[in-house]
C-alpha atoms as a PDB file:
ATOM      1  CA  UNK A   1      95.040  -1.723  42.401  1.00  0.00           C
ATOM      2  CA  UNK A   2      94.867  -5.681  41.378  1.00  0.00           C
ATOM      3  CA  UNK A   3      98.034  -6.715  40.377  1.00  0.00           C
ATOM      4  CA  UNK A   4      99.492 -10.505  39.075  1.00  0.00           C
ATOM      5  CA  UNK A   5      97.769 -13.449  37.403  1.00  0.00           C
ATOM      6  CA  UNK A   6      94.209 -12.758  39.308  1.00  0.00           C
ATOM      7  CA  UNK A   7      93.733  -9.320  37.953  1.00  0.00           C
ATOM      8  CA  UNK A   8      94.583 -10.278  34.603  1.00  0.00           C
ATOM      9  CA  UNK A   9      91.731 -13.508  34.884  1.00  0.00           C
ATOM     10  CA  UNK A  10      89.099 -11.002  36.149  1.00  0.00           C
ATOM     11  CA  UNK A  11      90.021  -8.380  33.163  1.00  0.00           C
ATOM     12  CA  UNK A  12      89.426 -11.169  31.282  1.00  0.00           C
ATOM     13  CA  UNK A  13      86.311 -12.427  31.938  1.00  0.00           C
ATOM     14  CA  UNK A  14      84.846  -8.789  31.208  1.00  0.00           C
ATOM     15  CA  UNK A  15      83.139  -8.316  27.976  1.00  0.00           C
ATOM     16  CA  UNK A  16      85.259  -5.368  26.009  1.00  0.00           C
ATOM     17  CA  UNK A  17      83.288  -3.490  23.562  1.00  0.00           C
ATOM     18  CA  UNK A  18      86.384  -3.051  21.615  1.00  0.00           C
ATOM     19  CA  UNK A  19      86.197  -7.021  20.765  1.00  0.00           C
ATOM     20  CA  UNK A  20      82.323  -6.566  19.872  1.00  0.00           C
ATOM     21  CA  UNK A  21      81.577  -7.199  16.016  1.00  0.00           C
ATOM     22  CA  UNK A  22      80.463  -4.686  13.357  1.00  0.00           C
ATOM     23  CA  UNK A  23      77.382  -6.441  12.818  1.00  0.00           C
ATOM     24  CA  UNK A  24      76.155  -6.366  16.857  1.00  0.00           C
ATOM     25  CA  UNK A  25      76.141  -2.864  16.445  1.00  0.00           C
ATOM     26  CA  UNK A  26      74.248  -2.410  13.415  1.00  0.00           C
ATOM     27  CA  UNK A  27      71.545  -4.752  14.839  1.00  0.00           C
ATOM     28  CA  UNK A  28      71.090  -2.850  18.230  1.00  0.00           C
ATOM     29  CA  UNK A  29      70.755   0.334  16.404  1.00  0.00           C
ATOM     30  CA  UNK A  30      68.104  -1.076  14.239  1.00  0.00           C
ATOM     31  CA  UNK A  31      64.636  -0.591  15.458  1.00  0.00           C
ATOM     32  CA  UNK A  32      62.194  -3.132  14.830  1.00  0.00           C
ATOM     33  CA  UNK A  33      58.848  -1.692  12.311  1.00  0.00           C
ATOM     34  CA  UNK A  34      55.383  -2.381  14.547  1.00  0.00           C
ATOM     35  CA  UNK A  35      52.684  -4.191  12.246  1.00  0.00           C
ATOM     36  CA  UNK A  36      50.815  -0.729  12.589  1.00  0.00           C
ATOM     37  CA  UNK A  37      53.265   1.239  10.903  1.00  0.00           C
ATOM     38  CA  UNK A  38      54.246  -0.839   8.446  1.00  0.00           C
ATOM     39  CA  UNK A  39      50.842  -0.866   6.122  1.00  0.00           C
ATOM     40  CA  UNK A  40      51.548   3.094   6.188  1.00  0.00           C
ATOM     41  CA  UNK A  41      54.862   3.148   5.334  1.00  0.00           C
ATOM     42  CA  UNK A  42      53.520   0.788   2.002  1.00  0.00           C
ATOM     43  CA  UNK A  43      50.983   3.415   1.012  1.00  0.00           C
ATOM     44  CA  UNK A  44      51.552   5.232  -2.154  1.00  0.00           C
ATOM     45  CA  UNK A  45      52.642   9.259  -1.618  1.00  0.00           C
ATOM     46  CA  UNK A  46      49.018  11.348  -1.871  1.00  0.00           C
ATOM     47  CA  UNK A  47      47.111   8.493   0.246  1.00  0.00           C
ATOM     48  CA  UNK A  48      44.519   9.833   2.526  1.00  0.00           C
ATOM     49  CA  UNK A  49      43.669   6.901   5.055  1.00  0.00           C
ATOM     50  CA  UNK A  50      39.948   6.204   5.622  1.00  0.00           C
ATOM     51  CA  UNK A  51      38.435   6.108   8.883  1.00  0.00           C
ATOM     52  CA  UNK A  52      38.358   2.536   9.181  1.00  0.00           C
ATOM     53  CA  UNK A  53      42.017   2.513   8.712  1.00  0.00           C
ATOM     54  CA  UNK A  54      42.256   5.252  11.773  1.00  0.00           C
ATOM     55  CA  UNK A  55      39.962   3.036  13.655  1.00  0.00           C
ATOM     56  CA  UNK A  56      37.583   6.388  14.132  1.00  0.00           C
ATOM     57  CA  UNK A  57      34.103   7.164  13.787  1.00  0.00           C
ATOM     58  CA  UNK A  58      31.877   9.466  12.652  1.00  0.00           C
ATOM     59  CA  UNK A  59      30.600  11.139  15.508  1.00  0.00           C
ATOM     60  CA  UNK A  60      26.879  11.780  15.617  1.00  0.00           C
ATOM     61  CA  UNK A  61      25.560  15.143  15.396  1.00  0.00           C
ATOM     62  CA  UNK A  62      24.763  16.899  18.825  1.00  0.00           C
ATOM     63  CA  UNK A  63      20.656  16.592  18.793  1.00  0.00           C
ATOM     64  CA  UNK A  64      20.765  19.423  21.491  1.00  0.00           C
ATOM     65  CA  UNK A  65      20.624  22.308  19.495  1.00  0.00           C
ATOM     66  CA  UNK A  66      18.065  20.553  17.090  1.00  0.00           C
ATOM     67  CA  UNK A  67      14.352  22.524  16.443  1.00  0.00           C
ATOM     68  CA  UNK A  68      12.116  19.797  17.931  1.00  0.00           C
ATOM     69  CA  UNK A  69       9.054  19.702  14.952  1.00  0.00           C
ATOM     70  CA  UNK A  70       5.809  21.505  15.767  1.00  0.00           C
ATOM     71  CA  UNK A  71       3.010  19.523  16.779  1.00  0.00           C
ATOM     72  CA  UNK A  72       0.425  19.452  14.817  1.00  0.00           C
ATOM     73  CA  UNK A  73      -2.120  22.061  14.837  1.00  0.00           C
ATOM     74  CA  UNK A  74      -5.979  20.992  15.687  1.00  0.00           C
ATOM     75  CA  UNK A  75      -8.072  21.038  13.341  1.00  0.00           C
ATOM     76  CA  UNK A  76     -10.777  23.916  13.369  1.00  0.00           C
ATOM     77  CA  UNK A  77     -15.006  23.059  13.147  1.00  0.00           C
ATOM     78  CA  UNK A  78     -14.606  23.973   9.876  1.00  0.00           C
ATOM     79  CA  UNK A  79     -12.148  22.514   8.793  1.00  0.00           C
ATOM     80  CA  UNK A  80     -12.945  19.212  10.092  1.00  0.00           C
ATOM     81  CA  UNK A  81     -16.748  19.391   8.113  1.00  0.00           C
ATOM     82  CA  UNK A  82     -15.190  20.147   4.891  1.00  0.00           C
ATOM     83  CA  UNK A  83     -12.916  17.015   5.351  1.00  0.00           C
ATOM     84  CA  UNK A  84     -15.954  14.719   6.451  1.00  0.00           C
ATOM     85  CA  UNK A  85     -17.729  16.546   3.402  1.00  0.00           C
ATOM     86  CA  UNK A  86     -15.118  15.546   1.021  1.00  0.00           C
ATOM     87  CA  UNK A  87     -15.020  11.879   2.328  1.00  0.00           C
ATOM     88  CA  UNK A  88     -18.556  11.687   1.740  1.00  0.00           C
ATOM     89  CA  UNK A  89     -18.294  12.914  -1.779  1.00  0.00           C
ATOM     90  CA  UNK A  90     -15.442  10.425  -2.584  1.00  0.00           C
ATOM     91  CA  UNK A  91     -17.339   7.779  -0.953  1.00  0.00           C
ATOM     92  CA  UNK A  92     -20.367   9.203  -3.498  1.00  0.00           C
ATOM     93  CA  UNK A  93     -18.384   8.847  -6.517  1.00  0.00           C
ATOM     94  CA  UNK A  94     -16.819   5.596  -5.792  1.00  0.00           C
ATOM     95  CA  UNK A  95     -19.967   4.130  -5.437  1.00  0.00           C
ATOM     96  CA  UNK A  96     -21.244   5.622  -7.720  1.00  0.00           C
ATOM     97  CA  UNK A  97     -18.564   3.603 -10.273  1.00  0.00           C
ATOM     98  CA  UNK A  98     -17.929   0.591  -8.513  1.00  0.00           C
ATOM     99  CA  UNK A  99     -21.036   0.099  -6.406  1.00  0.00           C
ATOM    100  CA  UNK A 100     -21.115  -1.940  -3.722  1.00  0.00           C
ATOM    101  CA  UNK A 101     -21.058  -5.786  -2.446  1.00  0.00           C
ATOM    102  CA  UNK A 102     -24.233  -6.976  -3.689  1.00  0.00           C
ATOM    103  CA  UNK A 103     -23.282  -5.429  -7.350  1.00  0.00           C
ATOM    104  CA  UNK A 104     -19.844  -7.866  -7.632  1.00  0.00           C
ATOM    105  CA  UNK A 105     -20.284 -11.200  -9.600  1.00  0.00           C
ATOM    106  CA  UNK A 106     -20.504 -10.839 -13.711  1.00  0.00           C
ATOM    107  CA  UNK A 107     -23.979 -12.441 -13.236  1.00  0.00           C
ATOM    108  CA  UNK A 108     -24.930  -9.057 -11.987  1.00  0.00           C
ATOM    109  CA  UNK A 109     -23.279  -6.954 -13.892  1.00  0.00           C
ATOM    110  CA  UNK A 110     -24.839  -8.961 -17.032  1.00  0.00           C
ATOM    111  CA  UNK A 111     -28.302  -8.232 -15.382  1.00  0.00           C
ATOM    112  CA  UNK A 112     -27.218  -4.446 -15.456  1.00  0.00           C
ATOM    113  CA  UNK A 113     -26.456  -3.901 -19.200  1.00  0.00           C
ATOM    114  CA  UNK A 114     -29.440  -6.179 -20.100  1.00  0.00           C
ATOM    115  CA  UNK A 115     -31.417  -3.413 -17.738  1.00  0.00           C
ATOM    116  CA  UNK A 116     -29.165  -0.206 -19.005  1.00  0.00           C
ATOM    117  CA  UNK A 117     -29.531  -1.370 -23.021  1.00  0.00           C
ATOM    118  CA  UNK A 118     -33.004  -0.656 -22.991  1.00  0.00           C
ATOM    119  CA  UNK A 119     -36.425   2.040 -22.187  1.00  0.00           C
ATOM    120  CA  UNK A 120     -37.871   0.614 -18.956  1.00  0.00           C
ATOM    121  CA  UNK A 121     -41.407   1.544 -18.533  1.00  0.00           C
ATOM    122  CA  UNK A 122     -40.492   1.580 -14.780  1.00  0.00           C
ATOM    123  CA  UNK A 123     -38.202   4.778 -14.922  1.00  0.00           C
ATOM    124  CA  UNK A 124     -41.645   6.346 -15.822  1.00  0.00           C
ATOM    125  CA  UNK A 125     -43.247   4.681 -12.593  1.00  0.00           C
ATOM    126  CA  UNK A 126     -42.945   6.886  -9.919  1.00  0.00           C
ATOM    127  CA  UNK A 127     -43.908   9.944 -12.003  1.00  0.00           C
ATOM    128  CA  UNK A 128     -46.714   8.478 -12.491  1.00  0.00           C
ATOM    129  CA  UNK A 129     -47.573   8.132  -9.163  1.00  0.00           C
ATOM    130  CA  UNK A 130     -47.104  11.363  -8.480  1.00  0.00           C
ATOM    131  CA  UNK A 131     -49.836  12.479 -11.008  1.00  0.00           C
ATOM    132  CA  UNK A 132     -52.371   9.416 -10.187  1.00  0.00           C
ATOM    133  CA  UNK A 133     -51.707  10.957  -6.456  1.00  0.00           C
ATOM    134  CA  UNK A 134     -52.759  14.568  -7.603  1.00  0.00           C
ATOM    135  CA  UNK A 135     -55.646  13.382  -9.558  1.00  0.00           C
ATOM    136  CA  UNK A 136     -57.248  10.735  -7.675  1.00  0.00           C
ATOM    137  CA  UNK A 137     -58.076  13.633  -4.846  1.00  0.00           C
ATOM    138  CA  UNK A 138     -61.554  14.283  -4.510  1.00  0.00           C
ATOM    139  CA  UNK A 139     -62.066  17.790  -5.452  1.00  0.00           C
ATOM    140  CA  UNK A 140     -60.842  16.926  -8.899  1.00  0.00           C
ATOM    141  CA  UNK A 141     -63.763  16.545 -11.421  1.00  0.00           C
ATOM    142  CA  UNK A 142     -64.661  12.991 -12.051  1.00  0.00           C
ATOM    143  CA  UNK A 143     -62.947  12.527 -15.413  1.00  0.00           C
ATOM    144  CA  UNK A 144     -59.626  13.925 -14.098  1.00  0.00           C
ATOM    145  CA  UNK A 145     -59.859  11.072 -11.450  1.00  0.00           C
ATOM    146  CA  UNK A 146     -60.631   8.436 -14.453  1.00  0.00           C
ATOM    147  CA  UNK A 147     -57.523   9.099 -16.400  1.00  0.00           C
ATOM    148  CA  UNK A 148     -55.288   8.781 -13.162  1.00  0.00           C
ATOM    149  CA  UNK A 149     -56.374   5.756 -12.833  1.00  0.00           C
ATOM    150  CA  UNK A 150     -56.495   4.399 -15.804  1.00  0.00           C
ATOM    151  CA  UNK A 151     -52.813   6.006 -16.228  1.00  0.00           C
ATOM    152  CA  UNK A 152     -52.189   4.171 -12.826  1.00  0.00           C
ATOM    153  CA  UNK A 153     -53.521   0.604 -14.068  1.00  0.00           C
ATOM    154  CA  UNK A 154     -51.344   1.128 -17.757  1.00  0.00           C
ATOM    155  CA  UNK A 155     -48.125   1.974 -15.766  1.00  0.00           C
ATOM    156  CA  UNK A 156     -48.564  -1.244 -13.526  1.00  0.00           C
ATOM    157  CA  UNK A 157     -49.346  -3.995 -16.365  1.00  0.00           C
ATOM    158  CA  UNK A 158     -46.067  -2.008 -18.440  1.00  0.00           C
ATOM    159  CA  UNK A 159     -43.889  -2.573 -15.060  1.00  0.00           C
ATOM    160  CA  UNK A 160     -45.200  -6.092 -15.047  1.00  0.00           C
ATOM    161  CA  UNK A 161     -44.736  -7.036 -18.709  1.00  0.00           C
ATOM    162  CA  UNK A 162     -41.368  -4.412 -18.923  1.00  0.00           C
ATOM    163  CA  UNK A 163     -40.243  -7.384 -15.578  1.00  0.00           C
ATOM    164  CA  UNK A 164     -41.229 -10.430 -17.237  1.00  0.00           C
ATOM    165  CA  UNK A 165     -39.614  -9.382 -20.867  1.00  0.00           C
ATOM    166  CA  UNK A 166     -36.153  -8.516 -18.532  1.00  0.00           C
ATOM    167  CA  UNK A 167     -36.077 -11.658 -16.405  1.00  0.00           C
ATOM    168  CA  UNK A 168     -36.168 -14.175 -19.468  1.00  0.00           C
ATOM    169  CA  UNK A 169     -33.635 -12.194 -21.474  1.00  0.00           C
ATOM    170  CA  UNK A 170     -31.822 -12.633 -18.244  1.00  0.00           C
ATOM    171  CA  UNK A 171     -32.403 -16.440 -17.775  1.00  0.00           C
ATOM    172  CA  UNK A 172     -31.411 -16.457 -21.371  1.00  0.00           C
ATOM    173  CA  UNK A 173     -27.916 -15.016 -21.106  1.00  0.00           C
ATOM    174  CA  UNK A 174     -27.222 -16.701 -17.607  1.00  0.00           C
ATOM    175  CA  UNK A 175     -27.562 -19.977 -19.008  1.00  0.00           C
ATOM    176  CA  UNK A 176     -25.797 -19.716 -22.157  1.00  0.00           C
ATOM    177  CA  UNK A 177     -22.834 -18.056 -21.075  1.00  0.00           C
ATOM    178  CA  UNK A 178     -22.467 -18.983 -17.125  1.00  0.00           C
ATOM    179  CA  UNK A 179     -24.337 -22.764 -17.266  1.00  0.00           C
ATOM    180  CA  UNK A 180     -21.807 -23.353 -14.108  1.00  0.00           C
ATOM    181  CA  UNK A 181     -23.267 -20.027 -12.421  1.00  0.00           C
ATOM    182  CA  UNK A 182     -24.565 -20.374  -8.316  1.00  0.00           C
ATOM    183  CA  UNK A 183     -26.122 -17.566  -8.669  1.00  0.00           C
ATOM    184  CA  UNK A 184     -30.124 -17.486  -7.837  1.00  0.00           C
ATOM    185  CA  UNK A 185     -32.175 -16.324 -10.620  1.00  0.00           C
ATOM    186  CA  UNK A 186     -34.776 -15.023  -8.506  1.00  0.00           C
ATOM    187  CA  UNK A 187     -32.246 -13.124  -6.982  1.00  0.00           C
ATOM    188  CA  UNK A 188     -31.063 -11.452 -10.311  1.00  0.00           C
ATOM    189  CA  UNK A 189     -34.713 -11.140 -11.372  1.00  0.00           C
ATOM    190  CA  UNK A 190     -35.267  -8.657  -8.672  1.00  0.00           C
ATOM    191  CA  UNK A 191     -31.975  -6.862  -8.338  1.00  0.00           C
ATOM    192  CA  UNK A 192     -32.383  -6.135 -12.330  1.00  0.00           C
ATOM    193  CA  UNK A 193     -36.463  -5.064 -11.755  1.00  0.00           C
ATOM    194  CA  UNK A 194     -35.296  -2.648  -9.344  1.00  0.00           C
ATOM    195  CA  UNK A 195     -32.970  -1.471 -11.159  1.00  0.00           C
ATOM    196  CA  UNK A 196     -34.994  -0.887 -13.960  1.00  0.00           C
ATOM    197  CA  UNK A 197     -37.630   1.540 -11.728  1.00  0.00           C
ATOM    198  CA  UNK A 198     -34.616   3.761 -11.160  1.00  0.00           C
ATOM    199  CA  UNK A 199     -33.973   6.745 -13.110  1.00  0.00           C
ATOM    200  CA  UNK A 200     -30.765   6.286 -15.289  1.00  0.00           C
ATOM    201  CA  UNK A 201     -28.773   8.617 -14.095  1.00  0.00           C
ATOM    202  CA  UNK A 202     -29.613   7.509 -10.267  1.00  0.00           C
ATOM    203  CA  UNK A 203     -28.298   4.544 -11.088  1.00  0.00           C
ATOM    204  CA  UNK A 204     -25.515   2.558  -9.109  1.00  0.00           C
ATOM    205  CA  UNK A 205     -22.868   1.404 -10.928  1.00  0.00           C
ATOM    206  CA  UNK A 206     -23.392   3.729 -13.272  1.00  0.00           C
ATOM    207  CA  UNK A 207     -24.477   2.837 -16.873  1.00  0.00           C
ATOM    208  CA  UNK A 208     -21.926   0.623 -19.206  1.00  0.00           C
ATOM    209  CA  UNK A 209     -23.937   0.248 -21.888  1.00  0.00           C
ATOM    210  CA  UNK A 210     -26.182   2.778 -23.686  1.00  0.00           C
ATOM    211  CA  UNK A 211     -29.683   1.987 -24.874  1.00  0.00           C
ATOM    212  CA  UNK A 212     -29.812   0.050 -27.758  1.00  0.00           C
ATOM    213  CA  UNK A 213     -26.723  -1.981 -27.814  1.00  0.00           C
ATOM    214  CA  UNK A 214     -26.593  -5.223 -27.740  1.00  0.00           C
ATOM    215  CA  UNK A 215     -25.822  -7.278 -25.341  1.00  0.00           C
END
């Protein structure tokens, strides 16, 4: 047991907790609030927290137990000529409105309705033939074969005057309401003449105009 003045300088020197203030206490019971805790301690009562504020994700659905998708099933032979059928048929009837490269430009589709607003002697042309043929054969009496061609000779000169009487209607219209047009009037001349030996409702674009309306 330390006795006399150097025991009492040691007891001294030794921190007594009896001497310690209040306030030391307090603050060593305190625990300090993390940054983490603190926004959810300022959070209204009812909060849910969203994911982002739990730092989570969603996780992805397991693909595992997924139905992979059928293939696709072949088509059969018939199947496969009704579709080309179809395609042809919508092919048809588009060209059938529209037409094709050689009808674009409003050149042609002037030369058209000058063509479609009219009787062409032409659409009668091939019927024609087709008699002349039949009665030009030799065991047909001899008057029979007259008439065919005389029917013949009366179909060509109307084709011929029908084509003249088209083309300067044509060249008419082109210059007064295209005078900047590029277009060749030969060109036009013969893409409305051939038109005008086709029947009307073989015709393609179809029709705009009627017959008899001016153009």
């Amino acid at each position: 047991m330390c006795t006399g003045r150097g025991c009492l300088a040691t007891l001294a020197d030794v921190p007594s907790l009896f001497r310690r203030k209040p306030t030391d206490l307090v603050e060593e019971s305190v625990t300090p609030v993390t940054t983490d805790e603190a926004p959810s301690a300022a959070q209204p009562r009812g909060y849910t927290p969203s994911k982002k504020d739990l730092g989570r994700t969603t996780p992805k659905r397991p693909t595992a137990g997924r139905r992979p998708a059928a293939p696709a099933r072949p088509l059969t032979k018939e199947e496969a000529r009704e579709q080309r059928r179809a395609a042809r048929a919508e092919s048809a009837a588009e060209f059938r409105r529209e037409g094709g490269p050689r009808d674009r430009g409003p050149e042609r589709l002037l030369a058209r309705n000058v063509v479609d607003s009219r009787r062409t002697v032409g659409t009668w042309f091939f019927g024609g033939a087709l008699i002349v043929l039949v009665g030009s054969n030799q065991a047909m009496p001899p008057i029979v074969r007259l008439l065919s061609n005389v029917l013949w000779g009366a179909l060509a000169l109307g084709v011929v005057i029908d084509s003249v009487l088209i083309a300067r209607k044509i060249k008419k219209l082109v210059r007064e309401r295209y005078p900047k047009s590029t277009e060749r009037l030969g060109s036009l001349y013969f893409y409305a003449i051939m038109r005008s030996i086709t029947f009307r409702k073989m015709r393609a674009p179809a029709p705009r105009v009627n017959i008899g309306d001016k153009i």
